[in-house]
Protein backbone atom coordinates (compact mmCIF):
# COMPACT_ATOMS: atom_id res chain seq x y z
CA UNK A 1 47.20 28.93 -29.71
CA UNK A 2 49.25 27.61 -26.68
CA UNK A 3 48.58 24.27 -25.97
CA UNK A 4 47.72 23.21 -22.88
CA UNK A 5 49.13 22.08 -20.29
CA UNK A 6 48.66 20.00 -16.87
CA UNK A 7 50.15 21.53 -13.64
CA UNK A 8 51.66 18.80 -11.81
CA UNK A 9 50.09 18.38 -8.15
CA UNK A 10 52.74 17.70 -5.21
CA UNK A 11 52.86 14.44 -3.87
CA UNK A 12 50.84 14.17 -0.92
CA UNK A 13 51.27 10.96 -0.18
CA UNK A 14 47.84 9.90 0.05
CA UNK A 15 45.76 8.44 -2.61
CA UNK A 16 43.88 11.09 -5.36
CA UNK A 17 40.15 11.48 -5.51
CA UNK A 18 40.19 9.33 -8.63
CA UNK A 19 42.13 6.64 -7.06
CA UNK A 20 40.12 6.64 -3.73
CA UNK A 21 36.59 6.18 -5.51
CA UNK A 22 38.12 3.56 -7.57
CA UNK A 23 38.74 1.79 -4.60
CA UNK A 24 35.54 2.39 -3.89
CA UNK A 25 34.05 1.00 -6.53
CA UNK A 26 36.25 -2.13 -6.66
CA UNK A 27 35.48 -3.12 -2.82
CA UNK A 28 31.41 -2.33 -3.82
CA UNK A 29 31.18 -4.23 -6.85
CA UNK A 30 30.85 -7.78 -5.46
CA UNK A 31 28.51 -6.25 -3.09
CA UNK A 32 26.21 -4.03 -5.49
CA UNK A 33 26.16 -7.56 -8.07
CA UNK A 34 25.08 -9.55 -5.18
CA UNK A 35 22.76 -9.93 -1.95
CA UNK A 36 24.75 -11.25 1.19
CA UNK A 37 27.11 -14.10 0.79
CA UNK A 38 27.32 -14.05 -2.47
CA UNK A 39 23.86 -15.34 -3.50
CA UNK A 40 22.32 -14.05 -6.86
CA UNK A 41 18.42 -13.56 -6.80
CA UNK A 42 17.05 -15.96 -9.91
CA UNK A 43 13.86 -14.78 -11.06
CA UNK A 44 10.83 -17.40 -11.34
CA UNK A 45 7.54 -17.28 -13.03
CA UNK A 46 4.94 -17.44 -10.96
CA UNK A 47 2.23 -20.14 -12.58
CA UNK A 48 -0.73 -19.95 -10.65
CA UNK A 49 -3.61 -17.51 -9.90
CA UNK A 50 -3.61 -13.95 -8.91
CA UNK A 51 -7.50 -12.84 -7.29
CA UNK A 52 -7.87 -9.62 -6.12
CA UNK A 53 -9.67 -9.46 -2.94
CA UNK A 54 -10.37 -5.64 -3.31
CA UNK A 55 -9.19 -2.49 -4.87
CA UNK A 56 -9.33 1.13 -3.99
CA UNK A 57 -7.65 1.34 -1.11
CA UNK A 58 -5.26 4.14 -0.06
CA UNK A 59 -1.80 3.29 0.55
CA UNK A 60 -2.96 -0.24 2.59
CA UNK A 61 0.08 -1.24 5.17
CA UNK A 62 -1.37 -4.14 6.62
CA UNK A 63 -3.48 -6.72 7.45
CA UNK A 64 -4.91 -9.38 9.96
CA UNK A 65 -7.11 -12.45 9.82
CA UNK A 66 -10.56 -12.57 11.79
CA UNK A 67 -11.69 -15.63 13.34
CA UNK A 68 -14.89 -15.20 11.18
CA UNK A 69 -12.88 -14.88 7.65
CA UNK A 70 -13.12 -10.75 7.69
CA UNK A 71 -9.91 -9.21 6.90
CA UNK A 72 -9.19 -6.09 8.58
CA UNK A 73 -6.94 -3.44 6.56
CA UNK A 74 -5.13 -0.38 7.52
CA UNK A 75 -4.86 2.65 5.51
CA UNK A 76 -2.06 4.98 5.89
CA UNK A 77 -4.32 7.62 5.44
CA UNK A 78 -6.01 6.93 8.77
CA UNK A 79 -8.58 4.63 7.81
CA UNK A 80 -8.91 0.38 9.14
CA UNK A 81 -11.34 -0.88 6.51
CA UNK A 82 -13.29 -4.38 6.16
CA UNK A 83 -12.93 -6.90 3.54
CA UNK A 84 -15.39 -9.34 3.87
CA UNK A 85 -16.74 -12.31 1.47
CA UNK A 86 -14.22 -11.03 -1.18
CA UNK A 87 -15.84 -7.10 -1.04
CA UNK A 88 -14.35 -4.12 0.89
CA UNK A 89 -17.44 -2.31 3.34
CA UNK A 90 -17.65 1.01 2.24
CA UNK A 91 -17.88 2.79 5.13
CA UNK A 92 -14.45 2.62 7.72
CA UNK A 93 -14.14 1.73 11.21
CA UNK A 94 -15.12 4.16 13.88
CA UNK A 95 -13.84 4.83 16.84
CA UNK A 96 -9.90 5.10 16.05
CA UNK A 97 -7.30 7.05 17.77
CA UNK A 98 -5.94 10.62 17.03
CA UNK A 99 -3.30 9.47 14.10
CA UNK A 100 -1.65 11.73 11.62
CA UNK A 101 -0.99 10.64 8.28
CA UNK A 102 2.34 12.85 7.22
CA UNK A 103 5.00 11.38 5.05
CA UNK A 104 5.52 7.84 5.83
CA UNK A 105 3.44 8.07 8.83
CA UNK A 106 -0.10 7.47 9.81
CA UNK A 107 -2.21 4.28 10.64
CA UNK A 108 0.18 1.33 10.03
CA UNK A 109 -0.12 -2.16 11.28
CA UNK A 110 -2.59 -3.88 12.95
CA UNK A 111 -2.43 -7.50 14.62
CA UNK A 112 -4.77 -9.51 16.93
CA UNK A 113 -3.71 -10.62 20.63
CA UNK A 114 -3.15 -14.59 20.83
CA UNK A 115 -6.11 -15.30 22.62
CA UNK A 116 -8.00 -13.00 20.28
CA UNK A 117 -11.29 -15.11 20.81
CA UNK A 118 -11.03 -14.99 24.38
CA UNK A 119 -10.68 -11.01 24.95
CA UNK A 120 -11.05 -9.51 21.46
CA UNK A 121 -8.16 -7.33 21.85
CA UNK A 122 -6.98 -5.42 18.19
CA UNK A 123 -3.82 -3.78 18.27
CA UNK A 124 -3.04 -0.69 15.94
CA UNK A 125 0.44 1.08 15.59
CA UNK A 126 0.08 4.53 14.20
CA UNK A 127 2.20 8.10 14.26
CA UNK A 128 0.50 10.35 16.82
CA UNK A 129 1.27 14.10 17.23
CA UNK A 130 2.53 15.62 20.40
CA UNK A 131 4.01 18.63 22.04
CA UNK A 132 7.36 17.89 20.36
CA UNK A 133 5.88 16.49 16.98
CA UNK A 134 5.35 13.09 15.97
CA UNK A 135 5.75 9.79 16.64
CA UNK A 136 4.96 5.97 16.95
CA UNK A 137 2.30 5.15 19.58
CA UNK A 138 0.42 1.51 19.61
CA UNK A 139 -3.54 1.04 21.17
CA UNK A 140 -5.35 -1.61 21.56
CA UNK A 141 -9.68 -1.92 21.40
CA UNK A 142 -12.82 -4.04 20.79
CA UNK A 143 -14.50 -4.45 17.63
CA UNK A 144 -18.21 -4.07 17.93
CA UNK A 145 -20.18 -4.62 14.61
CA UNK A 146 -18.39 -1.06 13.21
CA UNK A 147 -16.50 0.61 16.11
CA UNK A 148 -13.88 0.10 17.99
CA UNK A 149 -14.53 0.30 22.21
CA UNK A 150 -12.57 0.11 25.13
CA UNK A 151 -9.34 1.76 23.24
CA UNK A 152 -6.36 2.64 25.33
CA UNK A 153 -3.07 3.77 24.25
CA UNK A 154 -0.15 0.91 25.47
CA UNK A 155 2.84 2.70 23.95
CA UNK A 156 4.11 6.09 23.53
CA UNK A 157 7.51 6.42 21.64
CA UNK A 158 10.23 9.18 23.33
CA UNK A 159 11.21 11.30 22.41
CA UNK A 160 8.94 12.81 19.29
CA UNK A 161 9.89 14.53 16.44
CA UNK A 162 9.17 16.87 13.56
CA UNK A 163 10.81 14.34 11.16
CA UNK A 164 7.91 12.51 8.79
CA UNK A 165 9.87 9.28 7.83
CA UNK A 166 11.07 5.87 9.55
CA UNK A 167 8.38 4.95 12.03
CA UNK A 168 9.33 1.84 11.56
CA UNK A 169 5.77 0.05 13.21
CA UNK A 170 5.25 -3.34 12.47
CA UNK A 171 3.77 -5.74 15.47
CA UNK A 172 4.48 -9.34 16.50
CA UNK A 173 3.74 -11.19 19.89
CA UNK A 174 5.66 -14.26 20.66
CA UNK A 175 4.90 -17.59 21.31
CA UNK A 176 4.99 -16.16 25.42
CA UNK A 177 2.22 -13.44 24.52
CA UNK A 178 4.52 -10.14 24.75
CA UNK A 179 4.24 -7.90 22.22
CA UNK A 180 7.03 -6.57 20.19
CA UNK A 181 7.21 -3.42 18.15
CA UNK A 182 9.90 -2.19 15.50
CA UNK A 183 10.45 1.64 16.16
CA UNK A 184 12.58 3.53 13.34
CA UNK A 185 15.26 6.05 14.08
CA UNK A 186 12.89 8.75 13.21
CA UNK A 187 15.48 10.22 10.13
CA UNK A 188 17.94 11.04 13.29
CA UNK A 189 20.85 8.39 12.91
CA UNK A 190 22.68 8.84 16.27
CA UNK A 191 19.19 8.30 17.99
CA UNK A 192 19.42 4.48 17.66
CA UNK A 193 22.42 3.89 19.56
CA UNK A 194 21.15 6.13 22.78
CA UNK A 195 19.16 4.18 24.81
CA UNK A 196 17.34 6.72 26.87
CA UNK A 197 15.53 7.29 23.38
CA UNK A 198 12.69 4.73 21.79
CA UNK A 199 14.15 5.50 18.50
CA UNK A 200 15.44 2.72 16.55
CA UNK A 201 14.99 -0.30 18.49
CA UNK A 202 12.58 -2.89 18.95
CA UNK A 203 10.29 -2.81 22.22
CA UNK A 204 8.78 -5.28 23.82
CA UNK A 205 6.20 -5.38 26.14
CA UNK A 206 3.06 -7.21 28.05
CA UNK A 207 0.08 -6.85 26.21
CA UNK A 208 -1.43 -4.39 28.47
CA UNK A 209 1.80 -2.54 27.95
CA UNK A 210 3.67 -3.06 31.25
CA UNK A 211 7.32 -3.55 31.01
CA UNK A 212 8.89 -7.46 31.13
CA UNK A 213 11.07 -7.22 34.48
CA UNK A 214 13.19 -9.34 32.84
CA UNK A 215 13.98 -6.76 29.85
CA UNK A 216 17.51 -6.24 28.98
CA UNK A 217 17.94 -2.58 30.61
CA UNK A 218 15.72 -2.29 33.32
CA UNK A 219 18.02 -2.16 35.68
CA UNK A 220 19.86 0.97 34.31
CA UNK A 221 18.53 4.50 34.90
CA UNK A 222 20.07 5.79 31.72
CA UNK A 223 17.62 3.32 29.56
CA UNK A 224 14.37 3.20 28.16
CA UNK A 225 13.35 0.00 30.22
CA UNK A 226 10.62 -1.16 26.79
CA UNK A 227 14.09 -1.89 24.58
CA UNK A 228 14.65 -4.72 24.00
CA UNK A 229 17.48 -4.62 21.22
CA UNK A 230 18.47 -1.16 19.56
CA UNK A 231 20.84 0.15 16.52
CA UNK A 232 17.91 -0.28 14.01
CA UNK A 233 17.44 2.03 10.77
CA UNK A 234 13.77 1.64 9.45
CA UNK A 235 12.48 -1.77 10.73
CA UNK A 236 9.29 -2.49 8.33
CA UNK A 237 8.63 -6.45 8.64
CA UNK A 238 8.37 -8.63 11.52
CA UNK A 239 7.78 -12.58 12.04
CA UNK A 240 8.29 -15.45 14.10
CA UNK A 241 10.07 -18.38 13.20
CA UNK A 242 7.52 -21.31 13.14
CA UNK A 243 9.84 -24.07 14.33
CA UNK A 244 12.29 -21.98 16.71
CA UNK A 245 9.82 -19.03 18.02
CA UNK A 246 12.50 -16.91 17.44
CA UNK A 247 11.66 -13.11 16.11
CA UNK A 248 13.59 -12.14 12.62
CA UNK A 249 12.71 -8.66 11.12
CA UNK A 250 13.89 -6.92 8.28
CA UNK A 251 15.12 -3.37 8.28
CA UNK A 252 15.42 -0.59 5.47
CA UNK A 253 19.01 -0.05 4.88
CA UNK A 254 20.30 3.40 3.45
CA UNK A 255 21.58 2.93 -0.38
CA UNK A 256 21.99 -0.66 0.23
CA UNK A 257 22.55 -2.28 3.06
CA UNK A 258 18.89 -3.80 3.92
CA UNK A 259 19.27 -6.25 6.84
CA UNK A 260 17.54 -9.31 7.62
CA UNK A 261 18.01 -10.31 11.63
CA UNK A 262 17.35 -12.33 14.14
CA UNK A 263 16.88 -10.23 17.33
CA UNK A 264 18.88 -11.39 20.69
CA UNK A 265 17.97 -9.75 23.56
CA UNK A 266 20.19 -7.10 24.54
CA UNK A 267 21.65 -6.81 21.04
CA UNK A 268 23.40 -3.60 19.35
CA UNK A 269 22.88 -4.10 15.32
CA UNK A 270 24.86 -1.52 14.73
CA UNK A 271 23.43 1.23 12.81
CA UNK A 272 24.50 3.77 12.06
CA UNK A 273 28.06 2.86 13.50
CA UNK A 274 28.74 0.39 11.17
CA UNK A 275 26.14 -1.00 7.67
CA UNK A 276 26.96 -2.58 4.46
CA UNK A 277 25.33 0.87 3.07
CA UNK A 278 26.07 3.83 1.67
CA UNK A 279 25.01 7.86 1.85
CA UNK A 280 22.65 8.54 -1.23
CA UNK A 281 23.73 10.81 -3.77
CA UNK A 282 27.60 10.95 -2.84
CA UNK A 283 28.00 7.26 -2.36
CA UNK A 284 30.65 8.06 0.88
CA UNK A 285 30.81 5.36 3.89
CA UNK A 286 28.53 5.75 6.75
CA UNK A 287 30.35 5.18 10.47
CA UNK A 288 33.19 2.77 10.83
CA UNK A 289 32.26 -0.14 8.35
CA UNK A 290 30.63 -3.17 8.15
CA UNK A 291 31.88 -4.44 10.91
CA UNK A 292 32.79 -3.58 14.95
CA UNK A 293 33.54 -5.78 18.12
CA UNK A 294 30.26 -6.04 20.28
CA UNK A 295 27.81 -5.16 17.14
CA UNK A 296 25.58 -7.83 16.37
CA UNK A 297 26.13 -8.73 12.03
CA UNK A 298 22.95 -9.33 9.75
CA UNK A 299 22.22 -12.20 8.98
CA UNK A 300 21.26 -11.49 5.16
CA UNK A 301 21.44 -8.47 3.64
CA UNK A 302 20.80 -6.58 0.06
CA UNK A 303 23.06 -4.57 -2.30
CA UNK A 304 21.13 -2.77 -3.63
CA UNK A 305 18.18 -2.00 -1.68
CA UNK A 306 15.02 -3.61 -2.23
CA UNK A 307 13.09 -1.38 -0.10
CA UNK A 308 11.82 -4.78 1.94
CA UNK A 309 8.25 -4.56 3.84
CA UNK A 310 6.24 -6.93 5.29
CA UNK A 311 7.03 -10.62 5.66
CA UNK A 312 5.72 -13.68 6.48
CA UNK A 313 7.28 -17.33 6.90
CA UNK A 314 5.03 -19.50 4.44
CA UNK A 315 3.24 -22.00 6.79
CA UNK A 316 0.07 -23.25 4.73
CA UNK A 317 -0.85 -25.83 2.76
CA UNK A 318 -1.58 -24.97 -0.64
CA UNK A 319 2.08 -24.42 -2.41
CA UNK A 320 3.85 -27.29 -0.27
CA UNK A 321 7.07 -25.96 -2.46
CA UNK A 322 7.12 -23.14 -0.28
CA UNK A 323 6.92 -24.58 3.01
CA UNK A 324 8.81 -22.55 5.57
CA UNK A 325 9.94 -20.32 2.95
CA UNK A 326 10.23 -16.12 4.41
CA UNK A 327 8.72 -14.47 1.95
CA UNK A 328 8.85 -10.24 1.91
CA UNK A 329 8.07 -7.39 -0.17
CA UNK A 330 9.99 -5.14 -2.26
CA UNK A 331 8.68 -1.43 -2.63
CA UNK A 332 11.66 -0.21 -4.98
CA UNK A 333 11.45 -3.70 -7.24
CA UNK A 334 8.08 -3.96 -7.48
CA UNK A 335 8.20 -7.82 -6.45
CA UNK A 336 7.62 -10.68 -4.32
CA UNK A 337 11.20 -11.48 -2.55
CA UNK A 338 11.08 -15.44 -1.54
CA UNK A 339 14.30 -16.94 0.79
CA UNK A 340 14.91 -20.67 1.06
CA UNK A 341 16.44 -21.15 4.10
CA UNK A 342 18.36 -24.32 5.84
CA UNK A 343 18.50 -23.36 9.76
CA UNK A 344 18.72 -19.96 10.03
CA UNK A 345 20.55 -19.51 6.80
CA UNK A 346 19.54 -18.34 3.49
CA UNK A 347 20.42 -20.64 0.35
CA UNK A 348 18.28 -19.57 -1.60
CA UNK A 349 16.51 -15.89 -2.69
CA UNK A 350 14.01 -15.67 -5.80
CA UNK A 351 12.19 -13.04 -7.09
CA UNK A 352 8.46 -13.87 -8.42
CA UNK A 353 6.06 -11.38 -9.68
CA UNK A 354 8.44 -8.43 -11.03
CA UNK A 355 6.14 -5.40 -11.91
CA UNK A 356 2.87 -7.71 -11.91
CA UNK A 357 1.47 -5.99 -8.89
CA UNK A 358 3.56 -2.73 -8.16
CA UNK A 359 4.97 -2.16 -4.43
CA UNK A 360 4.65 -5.05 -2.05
CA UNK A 361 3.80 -3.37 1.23
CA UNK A 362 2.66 -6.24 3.07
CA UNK A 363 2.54 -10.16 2.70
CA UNK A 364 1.32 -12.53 4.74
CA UNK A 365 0.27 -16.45 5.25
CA UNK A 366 -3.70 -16.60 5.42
CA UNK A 367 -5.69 -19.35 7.89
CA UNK A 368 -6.87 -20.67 4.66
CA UNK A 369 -3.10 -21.33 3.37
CA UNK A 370 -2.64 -18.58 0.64
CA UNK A 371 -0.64 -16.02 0.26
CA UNK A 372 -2.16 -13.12 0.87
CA UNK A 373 -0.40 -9.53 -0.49
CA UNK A 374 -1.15 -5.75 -0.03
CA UNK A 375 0.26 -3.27 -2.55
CA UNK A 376 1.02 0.19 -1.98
CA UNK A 377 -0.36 2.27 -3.98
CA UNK A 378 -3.21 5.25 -4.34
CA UNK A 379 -6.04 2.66 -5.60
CA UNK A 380 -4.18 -0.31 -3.57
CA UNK A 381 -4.90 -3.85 -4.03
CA UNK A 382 -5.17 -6.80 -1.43
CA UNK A 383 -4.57 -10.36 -3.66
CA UNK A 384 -3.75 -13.69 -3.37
CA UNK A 385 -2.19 -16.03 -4.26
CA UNK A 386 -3.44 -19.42 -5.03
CA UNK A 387 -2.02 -22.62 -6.84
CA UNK A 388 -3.34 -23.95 -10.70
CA UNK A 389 -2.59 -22.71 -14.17
């Protein structure tokens, strides 16, 4: 037989395919070992006491405290349930607003005005249909005994779409009582860099839902006046620092690249124009890099993904090692993600509870001082956390 033989290609001048992706892979490496700054994640045993709360719930997303020690819960299918004296009601809430539960969407978070004894005000984010599909829309109501009254839609994302994914949702109001709400790019990347579109940014508004005057872009007709930053993937967790009132959030990046930021008003974070991810499957750069003039940096991020969601900065008083620690969930790890932090820096990121729960959806500090966790499955579980052997 002949043997075989290579043609020779003509010199180009430009790098082969096999050369290129091995560039690839040598830039990546440091970041795919490492999350940002070079910090490895050490894993830790947790030592003290898981109690499940209740169990049965459908894809749970969140939670919020009652002044009476009832925990309300959302269900992504569409459903806020009760937990009360350690046992879930079995019948729902009435009285919610028209939500629809496709994909990733459906009833997410839910979080209680400031002055929550004073005027009783709940707020829910959820995806709502409309003439133009879906999208994220936030209410507020009354509980009374098992229904909700007085409900009024405050926010309408625009434009809405057919795309089921990255609703983003989560709520926070600030130490100055307006209300802030993370708003995915909808699956549509250019979307969170136009800002005569809701998508991908984070809104803020008065409780009520009137618009700050003081808000970054009201003065420009081209601009959703709500925005309040923009360039945001698939924000999913949202706190306020307890010493500096400042709000951090944490946003899904695409195969790697999850960010952790601190939102400045008027900010451009970048996506998808520049993100220390990658496209699935083909591994190729997204936009211009990690970096442009004018495009606000993260500041922490994960490579690989984690798949963060929820997070809370641990204020209580039963583990006084975690004092001010931001602790957040990981869907794709199946853990508990905990960051020591001096300032606003991270020194420190462990991982507790690998595979003991399943996917962390939400986590947050209880008025009793726990830790209090959601996980995101078919027969979900709210836990917590306590100290002892």
């Amino acid at each position: 037989m002949p043997k075989a033989t290579r043609r020779q290609q003509p010199d180009t001048g430009r790098p082969s395919h096999g050369t290129v992706a091995l560039i690839l892979l040598l830039w990546l490496w440091p970041l795919w070992s490492h999350s940002s700054k070079g910090l490895k994640p050490v894993t830790v045993d947790f030592t003290g006491r898981i109690v499940t709360l209740a169990q049965g719930l459908e894809h749970p997303w969140s939670m919020a405290f009652l002044p009476d020690g009832r925990i309300l819960v959302t269900e992504r299918s569409g459903r806020l349930r009760l937990v009360e004296n350690g046992r879930l009601a079995s019948q729902s809430i009435f009285g919610l607003p028209n939500i629809i539960s496709v994909g990733q969407g459906g009833l997410l978070d839910v979080a209680l005005h400031p002055d929550y004894q004073k005027n009783g005000w709940i707020y829910l984010s959820f995806s709502a249909p409309g003439p133009t599909g879906m999208g994220t829309e936030v209410a507020r109501a009354r509980l009374t005994d098992n229904r909700l009254q007085d409900l009024e839609i405050i926010f309408r994302l625009e434009r809405k779409s057919s795309t089921a994914h990255h609703f983003g949702s989560r709520l926070a109001f600030d130490r100055a009582g307006y209300l802030y709400i993370s708003i995915g790019d909808r699956g549509k990347r250019p979307r969170a860099q136009m800002l005569h579109d809701h998508a991908g940014s984070i809104i803020r508004i008065h409780d009520d839902g009137r618009i700050p005057a003081d808000n970054p872009f009201t003065s420009r007709p081209d601009a959703k006046p709500e925005i309040f930053s923009y360039g945001h993937r698939n924000p999913q967790g949202m706190a306020l620092h307890p010493t500096t009132g400042q709000l951090w959030i944490h946003e899904h990046g695409p195969q790697g690249g999850d960010e952790l930021n601190i939102i400045h008003k008027g900010r451009n974070y970048g996506w998808p124009i520049i993100t220390y991810g990658v496209n699935y499957i083909s591994g190729t750069t997204i936009g211009e890099g990690v970096s442009k003039p004018g495009m606000q940096q993260p500041d922490y991020y994960w490579i690989p993904s984690i798949a963060p969601s929820g997070m809370t900065f641990y204020t209580g008083d039963k583990f006084h090692q975690w004092r001010d620690s931001l602790f957040i969930g990981s869907l794709k790890f199946r853990l508990l993600t905990r960051l020591v932090l001096d300032g606003n820096s991270v020194i420190r990121e462990e991982h507790l509870l690998r595979d003991e729960l399943g996917r962390i959806r939400d986590v947050r500090t209880g008025p009793d001082g726990y830790l209090y966790l959601l996980t995101d499955a078919a027969n979900g579980k709210l836990v917590r956390l306590e100290p002892g052997g």
